[in-house]
N, C-alpha and C. Protein backbone atom coordinates (compact mmCIF):
# COMPACT_ATOMS: atom_id res chain seq x y z
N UNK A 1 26.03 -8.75 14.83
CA UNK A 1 26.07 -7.39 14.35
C UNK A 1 24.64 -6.92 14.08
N UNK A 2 24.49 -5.66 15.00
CA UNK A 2 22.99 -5.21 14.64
C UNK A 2 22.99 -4.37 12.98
N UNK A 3 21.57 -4.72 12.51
CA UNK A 3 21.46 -4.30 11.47
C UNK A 3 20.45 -2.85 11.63
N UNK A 4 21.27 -2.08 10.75
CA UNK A 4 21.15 -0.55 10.74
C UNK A 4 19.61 -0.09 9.96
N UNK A 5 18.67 0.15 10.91
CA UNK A 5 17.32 0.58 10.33
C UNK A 5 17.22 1.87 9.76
N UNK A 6 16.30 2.10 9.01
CA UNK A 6 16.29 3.55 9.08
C UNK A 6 15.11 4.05 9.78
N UNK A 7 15.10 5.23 10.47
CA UNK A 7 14.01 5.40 11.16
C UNK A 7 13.16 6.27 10.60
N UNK A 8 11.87 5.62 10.72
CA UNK A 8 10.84 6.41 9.68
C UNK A 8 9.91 7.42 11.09
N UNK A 9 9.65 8.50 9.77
CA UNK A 9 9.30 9.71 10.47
C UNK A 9 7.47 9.73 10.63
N UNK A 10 6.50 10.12 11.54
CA UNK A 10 5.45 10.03 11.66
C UNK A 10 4.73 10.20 10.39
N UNK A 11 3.59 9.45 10.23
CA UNK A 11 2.44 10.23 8.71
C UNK A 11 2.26 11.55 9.22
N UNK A 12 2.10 11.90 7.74
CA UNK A 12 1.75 13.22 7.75
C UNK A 12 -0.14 13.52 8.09
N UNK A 13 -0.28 14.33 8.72
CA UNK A 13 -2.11 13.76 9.03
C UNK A 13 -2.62 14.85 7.77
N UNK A 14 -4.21 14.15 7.76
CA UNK A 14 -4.33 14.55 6.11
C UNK A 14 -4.76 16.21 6.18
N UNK A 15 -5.11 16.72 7.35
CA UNK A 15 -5.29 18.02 6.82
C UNK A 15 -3.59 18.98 6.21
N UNK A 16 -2.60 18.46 6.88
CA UNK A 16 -1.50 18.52 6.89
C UNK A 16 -0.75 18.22 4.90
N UNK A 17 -1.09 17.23 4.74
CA UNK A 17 -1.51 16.44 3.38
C UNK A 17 -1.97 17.68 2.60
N UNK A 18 -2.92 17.62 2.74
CA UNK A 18 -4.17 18.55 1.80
C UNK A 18 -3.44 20.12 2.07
N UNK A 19 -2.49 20.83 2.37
CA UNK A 19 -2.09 21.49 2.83
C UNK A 19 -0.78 21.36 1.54
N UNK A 20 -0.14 20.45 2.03
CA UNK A 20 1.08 20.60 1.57
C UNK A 20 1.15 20.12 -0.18
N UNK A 21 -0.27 19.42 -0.44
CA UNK A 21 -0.13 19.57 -2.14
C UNK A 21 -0.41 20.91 -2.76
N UNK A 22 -1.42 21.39 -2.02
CA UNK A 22 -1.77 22.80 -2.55
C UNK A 22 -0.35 23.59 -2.71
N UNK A 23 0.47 23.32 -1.78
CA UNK A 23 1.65 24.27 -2.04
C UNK A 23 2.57 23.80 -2.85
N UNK A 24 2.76 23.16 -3.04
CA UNK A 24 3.53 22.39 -4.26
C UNK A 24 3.08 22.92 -5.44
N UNK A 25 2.24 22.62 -6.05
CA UNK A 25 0.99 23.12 -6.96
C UNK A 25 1.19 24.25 -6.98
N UNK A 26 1.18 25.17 -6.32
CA UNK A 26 1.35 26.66 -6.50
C UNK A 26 2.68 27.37 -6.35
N UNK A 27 3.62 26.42 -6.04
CA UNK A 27 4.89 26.75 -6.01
C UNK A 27 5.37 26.43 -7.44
N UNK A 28 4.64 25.94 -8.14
CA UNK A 28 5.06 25.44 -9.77
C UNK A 28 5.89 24.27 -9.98
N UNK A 29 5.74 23.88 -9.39
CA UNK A 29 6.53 22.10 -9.29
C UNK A 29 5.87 21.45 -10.10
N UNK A 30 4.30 21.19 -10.37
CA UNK A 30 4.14 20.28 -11.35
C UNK A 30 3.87 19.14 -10.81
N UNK A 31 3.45 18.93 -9.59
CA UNK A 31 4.25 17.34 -8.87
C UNK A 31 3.04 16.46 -9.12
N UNK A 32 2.98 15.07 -9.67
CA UNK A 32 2.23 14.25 -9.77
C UNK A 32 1.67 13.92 -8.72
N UNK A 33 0.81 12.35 -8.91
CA UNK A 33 0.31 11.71 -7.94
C UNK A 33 1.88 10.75 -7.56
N UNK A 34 2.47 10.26 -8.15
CA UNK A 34 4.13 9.36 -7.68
C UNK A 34 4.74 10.45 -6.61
N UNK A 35 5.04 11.42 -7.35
CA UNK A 35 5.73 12.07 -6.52
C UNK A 35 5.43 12.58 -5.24
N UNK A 36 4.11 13.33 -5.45
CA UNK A 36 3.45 13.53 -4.13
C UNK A 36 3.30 12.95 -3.28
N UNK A 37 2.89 11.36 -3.39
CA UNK A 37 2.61 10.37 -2.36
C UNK A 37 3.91 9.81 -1.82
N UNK A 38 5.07 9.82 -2.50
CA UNK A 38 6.50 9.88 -1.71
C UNK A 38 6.76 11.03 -1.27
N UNK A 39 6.42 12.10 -1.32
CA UNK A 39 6.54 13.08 -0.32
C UNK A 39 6.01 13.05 1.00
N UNK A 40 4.46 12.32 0.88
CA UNK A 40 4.30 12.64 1.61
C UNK A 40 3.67 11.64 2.06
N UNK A 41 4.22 10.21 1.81
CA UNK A 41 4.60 8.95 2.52
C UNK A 41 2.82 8.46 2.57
N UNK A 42 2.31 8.28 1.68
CA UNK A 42 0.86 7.54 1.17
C UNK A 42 0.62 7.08 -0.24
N UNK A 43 -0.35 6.34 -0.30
CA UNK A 43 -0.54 6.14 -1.44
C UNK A 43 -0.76 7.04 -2.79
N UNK A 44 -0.74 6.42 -4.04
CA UNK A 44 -1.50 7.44 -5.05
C UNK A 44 -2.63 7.17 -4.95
N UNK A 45 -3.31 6.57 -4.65
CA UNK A 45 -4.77 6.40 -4.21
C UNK A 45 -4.75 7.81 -3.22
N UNK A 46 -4.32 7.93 -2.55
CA UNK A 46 -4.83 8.59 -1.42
C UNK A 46 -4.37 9.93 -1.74
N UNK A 47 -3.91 10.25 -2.69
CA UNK A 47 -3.19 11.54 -3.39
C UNK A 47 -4.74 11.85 -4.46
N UNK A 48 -4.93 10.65 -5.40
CA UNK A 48 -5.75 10.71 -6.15
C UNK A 48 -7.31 11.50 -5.33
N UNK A 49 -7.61 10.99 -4.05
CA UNK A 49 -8.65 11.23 -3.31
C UNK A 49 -8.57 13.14 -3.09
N UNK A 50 -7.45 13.03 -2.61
CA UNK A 50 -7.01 14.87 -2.55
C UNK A 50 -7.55 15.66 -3.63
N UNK A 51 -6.74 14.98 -4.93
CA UNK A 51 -6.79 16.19 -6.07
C UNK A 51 -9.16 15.98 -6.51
N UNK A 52 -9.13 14.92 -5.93
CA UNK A 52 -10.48 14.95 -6.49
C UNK A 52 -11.26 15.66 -5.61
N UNK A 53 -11.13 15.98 -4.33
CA UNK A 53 -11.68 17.05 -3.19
C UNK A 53 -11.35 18.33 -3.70
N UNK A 54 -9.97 18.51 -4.05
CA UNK A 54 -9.77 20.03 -4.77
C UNK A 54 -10.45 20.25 -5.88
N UNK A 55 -10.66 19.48 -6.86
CA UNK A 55 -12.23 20.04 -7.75
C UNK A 55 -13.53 19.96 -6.81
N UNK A 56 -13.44 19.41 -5.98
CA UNK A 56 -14.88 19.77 -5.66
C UNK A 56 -15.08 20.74 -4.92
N UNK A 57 -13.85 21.03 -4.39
CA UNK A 57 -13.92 22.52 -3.89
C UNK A 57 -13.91 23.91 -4.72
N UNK A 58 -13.82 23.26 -6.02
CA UNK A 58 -13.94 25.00 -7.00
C UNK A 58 -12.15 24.91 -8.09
N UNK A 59 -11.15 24.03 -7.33
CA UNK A 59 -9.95 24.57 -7.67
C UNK A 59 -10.02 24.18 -9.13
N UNK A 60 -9.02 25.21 -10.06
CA UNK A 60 -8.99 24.84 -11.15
C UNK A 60 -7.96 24.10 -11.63
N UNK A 61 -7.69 22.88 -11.25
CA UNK A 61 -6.48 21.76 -11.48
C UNK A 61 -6.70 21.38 -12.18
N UNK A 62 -5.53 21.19 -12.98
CA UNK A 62 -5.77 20.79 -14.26
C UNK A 62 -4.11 20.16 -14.39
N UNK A 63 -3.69 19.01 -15.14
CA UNK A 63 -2.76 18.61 -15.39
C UNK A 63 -1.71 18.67 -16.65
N UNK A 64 -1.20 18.74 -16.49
CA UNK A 64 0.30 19.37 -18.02
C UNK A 64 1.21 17.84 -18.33
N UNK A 65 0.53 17.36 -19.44
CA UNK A 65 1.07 16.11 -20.25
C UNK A 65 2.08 16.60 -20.03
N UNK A 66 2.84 17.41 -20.78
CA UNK A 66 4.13 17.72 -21.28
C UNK A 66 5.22 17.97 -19.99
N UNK A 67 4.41 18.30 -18.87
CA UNK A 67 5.32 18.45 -17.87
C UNK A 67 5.37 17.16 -16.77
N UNK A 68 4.20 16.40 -17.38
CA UNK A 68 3.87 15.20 -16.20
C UNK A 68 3.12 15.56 -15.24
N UNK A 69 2.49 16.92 -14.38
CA UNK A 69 2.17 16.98 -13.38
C UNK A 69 0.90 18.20 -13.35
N UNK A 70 0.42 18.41 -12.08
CA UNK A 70 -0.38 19.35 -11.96
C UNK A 70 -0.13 20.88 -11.59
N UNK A 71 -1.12 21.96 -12.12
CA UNK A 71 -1.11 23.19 -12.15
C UNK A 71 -2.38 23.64 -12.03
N UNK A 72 -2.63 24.76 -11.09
CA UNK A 72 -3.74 25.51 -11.00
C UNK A 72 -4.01 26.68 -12.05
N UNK A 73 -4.96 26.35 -13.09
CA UNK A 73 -5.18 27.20 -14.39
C UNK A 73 -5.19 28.74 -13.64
N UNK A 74 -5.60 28.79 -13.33
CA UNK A 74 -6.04 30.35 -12.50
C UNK A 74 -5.73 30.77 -11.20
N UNK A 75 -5.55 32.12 -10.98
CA UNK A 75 -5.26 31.92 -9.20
C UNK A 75 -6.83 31.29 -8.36
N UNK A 76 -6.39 30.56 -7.17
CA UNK A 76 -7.18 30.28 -6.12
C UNK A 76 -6.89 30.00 -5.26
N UNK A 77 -7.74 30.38 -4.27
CA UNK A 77 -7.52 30.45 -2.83
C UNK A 77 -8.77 29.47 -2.06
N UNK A 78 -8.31 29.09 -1.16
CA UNK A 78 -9.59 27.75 -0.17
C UNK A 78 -9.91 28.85 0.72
């Protein structure tokens, strides 16, 4: 009896990545580094690397104890 895989879907490539946290983030989700990196099938390391490019790009991220996750203090745009 063959055993039933599940079939995993391509990585996401990182401009793609870097793309799709920003929208999360601004959709008001809140979404951590856990969550994000199961979204979007990488590490929190490699989530962590993101949010630290988005400060260096100007963004104003900032994280909410109380909610667990991240939020952009102000509007911004890349």
């Amino acid at each position: 009896m063959k055993r039933k895989t599940k079939k995993e879907s391509p990585p996401v490539d990182p401009v793609r990545r870097f793309l799709l946290i920003i929208n999360e983030i601004r959709a008001g989700n809140f979404p951590n580094k856990v969550t994000l990196a199961e979204q979007l099938r990488c590490t929190t390391r490699t989530v962590q690397h993101y949010t630290v490019l988005l400060r260096e790009l100007g963004a104003p991220l900032e994280f909410d104890r109380d909610r667990n996750g991240f939020y952009f203090s102000k509007e911004w745009r890349l």
